[in-house]
N, C-alpha and C. Protein backbone atom coordinates (compact mmCIF):
# COMPACT_ATOMS: atom_id res chain seq x y z
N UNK A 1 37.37 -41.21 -42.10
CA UNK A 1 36.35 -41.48 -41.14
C UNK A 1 35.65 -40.20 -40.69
N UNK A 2 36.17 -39.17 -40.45
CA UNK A 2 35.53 -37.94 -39.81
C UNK A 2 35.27 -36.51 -41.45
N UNK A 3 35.39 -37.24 -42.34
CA UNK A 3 35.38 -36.69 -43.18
C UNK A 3 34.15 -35.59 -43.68
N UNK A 4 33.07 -35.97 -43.01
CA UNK A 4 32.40 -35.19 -43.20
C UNK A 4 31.48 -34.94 -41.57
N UNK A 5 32.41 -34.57 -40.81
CA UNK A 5 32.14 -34.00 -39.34
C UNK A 5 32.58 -33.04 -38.95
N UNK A 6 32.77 -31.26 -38.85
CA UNK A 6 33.12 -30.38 -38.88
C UNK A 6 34.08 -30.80 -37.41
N UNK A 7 35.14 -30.04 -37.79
CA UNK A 7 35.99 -30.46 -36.49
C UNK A 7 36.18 -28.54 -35.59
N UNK A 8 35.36 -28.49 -34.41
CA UNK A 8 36.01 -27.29 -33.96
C UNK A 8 36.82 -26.79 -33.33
N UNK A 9 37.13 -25.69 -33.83
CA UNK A 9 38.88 -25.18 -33.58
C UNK A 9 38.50 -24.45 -31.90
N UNK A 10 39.34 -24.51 -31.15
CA UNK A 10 39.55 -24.03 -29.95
C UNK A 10 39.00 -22.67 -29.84
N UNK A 11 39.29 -21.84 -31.16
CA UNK A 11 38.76 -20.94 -31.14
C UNK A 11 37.23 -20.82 -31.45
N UNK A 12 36.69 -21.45 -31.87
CA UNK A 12 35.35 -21.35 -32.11
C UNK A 12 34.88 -22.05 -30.85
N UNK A 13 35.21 -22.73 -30.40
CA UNK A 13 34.96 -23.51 -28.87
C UNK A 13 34.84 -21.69 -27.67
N UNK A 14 35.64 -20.70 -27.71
CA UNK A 14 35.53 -19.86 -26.72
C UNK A 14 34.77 -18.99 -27.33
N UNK A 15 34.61 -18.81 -28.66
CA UNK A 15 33.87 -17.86 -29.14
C UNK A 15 32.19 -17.96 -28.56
N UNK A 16 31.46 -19.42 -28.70
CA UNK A 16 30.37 -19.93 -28.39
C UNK A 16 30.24 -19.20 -26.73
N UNK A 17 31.23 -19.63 -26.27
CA UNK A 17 31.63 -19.82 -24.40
C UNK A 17 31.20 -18.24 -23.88
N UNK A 18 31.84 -17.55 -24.70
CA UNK A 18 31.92 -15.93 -24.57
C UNK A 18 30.52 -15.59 -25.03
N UNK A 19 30.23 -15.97 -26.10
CA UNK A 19 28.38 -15.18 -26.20
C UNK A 19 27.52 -15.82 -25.50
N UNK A 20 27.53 -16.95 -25.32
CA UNK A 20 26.91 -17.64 -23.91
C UNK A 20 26.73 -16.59 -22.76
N UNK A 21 28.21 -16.08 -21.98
CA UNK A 21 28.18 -15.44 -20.80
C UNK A 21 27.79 -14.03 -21.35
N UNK A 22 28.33 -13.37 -21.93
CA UNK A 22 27.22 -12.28 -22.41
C UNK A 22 25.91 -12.12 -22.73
N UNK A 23 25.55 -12.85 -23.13
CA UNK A 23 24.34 -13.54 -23.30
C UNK A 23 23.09 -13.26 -21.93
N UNK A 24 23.55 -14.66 -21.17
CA UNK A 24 23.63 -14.35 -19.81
C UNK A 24 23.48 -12.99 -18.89
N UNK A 25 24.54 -12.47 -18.91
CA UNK A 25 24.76 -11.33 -18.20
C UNK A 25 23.84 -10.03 -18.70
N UNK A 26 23.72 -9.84 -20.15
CA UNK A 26 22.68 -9.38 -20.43
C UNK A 26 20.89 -9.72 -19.93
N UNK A 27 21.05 -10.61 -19.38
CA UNK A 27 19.45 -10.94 -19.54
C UNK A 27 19.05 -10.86 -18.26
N UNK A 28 20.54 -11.21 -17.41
CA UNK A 28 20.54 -11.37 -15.56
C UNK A 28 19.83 -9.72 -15.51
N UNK A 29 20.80 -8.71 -16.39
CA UNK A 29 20.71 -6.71 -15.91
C UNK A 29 19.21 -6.64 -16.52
N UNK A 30 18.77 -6.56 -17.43
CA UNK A 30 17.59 -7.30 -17.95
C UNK A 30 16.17 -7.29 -16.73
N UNK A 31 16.17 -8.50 -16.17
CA UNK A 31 15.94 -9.07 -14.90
C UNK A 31 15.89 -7.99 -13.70
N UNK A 32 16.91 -7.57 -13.75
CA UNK A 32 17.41 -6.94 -12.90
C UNK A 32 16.24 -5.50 -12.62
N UNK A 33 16.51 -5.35 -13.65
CA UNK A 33 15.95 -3.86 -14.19
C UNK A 33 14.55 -4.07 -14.18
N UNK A 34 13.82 -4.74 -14.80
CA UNK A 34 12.55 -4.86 -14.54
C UNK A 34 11.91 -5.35 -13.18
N UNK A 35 12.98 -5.64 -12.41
CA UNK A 35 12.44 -5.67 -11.14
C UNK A 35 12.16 -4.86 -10.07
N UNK A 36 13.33 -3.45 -10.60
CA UNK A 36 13.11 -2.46 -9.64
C UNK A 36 12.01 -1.81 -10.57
N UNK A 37 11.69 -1.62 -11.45
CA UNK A 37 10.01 -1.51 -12.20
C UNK A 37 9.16 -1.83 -11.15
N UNK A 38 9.23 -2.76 -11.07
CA UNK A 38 7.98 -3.28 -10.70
C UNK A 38 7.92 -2.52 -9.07
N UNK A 39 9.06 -2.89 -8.72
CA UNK A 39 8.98 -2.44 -7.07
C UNK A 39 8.61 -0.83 -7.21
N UNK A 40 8.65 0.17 -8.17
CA UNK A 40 8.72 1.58 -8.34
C UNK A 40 7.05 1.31 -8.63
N UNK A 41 6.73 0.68 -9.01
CA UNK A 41 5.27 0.78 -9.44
C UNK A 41 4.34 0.37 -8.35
N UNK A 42 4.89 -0.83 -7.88
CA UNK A 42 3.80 -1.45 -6.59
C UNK A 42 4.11 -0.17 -5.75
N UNK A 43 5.10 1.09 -5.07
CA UNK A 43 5.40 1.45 -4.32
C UNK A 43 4.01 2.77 -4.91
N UNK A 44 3.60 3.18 -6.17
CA UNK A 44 3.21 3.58 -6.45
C UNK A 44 1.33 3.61 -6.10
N UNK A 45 1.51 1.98 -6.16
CA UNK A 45 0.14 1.64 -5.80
C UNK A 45 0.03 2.30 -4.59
N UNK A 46 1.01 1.20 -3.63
CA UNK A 46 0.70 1.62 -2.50
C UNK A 46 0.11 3.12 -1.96
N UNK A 47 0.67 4.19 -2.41
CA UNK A 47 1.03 5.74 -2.25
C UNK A 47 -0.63 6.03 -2.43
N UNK A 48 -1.45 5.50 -3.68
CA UNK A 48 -2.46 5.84 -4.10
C UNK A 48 -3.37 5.37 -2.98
N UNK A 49 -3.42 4.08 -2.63
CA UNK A 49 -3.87 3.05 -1.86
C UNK A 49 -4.41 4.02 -0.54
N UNK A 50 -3.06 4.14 -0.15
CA UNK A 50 -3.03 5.36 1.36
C UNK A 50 -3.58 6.45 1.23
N UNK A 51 -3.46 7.18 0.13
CA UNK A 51 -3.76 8.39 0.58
C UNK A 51 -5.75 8.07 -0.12
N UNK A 52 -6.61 7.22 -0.83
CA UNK A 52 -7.49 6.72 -1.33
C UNK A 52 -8.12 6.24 0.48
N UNK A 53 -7.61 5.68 1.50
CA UNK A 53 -8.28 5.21 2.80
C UNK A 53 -7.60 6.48 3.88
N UNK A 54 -6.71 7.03 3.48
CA UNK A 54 -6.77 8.52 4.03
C UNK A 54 -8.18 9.32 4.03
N UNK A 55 -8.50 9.66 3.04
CA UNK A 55 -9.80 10.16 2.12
C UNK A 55 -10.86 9.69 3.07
N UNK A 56 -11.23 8.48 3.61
CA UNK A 56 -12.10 7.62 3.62
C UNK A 56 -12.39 8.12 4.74
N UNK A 57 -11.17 7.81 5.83
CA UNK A 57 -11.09 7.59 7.02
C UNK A 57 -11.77 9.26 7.50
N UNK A 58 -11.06 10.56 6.61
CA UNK A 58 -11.14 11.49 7.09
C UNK A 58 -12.95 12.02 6.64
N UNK A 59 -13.53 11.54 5.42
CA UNK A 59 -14.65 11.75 5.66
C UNK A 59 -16.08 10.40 6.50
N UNK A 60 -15.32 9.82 6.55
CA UNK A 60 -16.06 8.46 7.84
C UNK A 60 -16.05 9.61 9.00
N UNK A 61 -14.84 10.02 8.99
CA UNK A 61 -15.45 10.90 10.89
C UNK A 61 -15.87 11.60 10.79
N UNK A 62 -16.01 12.78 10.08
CA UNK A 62 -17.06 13.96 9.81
C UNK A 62 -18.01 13.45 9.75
N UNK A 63 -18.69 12.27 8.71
CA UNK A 63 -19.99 11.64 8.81
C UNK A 63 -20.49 11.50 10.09
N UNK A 64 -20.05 10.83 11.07
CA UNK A 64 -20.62 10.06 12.23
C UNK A 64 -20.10 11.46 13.53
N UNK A 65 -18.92 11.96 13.52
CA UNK A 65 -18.64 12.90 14.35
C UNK A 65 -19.37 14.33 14.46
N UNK A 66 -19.08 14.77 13.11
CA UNK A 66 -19.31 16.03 13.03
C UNK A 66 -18.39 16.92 12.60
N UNK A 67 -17.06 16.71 13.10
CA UNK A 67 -16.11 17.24 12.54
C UNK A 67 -14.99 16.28 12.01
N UNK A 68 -14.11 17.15 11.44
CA UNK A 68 -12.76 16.23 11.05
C UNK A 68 -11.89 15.99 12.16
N UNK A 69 -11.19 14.85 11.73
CA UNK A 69 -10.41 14.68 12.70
C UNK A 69 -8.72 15.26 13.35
N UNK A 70 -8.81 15.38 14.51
CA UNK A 70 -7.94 16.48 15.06
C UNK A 70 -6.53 15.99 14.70
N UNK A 71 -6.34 14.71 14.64
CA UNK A 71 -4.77 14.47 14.08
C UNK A 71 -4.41 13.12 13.57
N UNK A 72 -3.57 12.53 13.23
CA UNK A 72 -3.58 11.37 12.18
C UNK A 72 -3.53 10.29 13.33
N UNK A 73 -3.06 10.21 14.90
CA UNK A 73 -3.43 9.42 15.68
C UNK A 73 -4.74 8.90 16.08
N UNK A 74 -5.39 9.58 15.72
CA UNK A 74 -7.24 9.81 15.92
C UNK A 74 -7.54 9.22 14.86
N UNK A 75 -6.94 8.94 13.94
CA UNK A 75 -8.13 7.84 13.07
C UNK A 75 -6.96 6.89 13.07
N UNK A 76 -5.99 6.63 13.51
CA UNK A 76 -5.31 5.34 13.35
C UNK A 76 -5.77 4.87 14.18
N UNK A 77 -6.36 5.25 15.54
CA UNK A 77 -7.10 4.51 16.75
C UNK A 77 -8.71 4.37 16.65
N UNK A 78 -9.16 5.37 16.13
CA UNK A 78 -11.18 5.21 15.96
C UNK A 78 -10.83 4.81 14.62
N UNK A 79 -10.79 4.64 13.46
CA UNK A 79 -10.78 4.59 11.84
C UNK A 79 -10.66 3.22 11.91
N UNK A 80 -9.26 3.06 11.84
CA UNK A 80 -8.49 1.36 11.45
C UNK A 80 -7.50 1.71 10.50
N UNK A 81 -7.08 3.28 10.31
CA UNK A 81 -6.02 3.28 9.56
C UNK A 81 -4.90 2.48 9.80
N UNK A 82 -4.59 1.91 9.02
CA UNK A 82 -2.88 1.24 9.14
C UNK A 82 -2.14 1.93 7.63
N UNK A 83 -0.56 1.72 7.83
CA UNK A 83 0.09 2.51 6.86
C UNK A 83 1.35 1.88 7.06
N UNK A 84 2.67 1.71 6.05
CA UNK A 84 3.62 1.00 6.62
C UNK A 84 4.74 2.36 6.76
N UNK A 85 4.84 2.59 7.96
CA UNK A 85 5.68 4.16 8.65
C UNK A 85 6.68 3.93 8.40
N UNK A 86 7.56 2.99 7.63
CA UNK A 86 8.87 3.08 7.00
C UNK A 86 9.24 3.07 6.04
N UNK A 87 7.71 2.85 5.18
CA UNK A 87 7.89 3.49 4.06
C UNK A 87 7.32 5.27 3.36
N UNK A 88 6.20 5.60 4.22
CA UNK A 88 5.68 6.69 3.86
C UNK A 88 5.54 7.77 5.02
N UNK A 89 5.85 8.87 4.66
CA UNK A 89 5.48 9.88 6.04
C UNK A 89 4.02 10.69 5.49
N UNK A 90 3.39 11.10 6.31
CA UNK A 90 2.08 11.69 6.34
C UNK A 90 1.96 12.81 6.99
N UNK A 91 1.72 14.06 6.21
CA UNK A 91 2.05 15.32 6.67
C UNK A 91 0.76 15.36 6.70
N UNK A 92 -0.38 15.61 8.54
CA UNK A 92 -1.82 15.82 8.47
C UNK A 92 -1.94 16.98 9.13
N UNK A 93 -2.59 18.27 7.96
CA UNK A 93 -2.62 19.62 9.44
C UNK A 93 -4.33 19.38 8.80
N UNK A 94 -4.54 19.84 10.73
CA UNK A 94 -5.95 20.15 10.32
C UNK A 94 -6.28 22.05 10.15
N UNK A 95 -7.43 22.22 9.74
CA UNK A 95 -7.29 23.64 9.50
C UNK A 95 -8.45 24.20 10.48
N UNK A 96 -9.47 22.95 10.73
CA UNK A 96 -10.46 23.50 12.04
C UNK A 96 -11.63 22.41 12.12
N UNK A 97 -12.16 22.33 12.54
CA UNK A 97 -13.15 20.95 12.76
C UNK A 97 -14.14 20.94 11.83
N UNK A 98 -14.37 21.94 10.95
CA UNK A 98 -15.33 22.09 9.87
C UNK A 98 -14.92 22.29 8.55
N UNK A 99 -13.64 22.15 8.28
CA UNK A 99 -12.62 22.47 7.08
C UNK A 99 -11.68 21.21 7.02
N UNK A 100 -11.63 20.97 5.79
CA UNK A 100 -11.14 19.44 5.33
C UNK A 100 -9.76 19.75 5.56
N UNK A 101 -9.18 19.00 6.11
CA UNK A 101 -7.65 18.91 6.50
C UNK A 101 -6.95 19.06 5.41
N UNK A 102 -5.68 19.10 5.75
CA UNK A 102 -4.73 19.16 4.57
C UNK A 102 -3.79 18.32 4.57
N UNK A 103 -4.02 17.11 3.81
CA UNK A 103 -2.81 15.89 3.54
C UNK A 103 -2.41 15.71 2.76
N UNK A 104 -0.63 15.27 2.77
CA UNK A 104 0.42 15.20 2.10
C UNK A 104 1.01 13.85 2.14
N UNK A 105 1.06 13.10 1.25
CA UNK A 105 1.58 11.90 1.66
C UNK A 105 2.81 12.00 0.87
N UNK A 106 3.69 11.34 1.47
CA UNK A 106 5.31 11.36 1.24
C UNK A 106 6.39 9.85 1.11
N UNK A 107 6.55 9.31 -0.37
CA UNK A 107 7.36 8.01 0.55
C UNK A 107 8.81 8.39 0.89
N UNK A 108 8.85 7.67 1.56
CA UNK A 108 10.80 8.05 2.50
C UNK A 108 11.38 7.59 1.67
N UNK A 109 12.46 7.71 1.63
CA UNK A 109 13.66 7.04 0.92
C UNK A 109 13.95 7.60 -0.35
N UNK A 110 13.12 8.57 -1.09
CA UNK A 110 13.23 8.82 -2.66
C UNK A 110 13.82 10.42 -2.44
N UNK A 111 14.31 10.80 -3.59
CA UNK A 111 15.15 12.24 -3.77
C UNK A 111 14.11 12.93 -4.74
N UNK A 112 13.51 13.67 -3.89
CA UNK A 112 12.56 14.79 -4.84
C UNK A 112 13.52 15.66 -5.59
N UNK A 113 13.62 16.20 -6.74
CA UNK A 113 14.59 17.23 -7.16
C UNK A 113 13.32 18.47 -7.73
């Protein structure tokens, strides 16, 4: 009756079971991995993003002012800068009201070497 129905051995039953979960587990790290990609890259945008309406903000006030602006509170309040301060620090020196400031943008959390 079963004569021509391959019958499988227990062992070929865990063999399947085992590349299954490897399988798996490979594809979960996989996953995994391309996700902190992505987060390294959007974090990237962002960085450009900021310091691109940094730029903006600091020649918008010279336009209409006259000079640059005296510190990074001064255009977060006249400008409309917003920035998310737990992810990036912003090193703003000015050098004099007629000389383009000097900005450094920085995200937190990463190990410069």
């Amino acid at each position: 009756m079963y004569r021509f129905k391959e019958r499988r051995s227990l062992k070929t039953l865990f063999g399947s079971v085992q590349f299954s979960v490897i399988f798996f587990i490979a594809v979960f790290v996989f996953f995994l991995y391309m996700l902190g990609n992505i987060s390294d890259d959007t974090k990237a945008r962002q960085e450009e993003s900021l310091n691109s309406a940094l730029n903006r903000a600091i020649v918008s006030c010279y336009c209409v002012e006259g000079t640059y602006p005296p510190n990074l509170e001064y255009m977060v309040e006249h400008y409309g800068l917003t920035y998310d301060k737990d992810s990036f620090f912003i090193d703003y020196r000015p050098e004099g009201s007629n000389i383009y400031p000097e900005v450094v943008v920085i995200r937190k959390g990463e190990r410069h070497e």
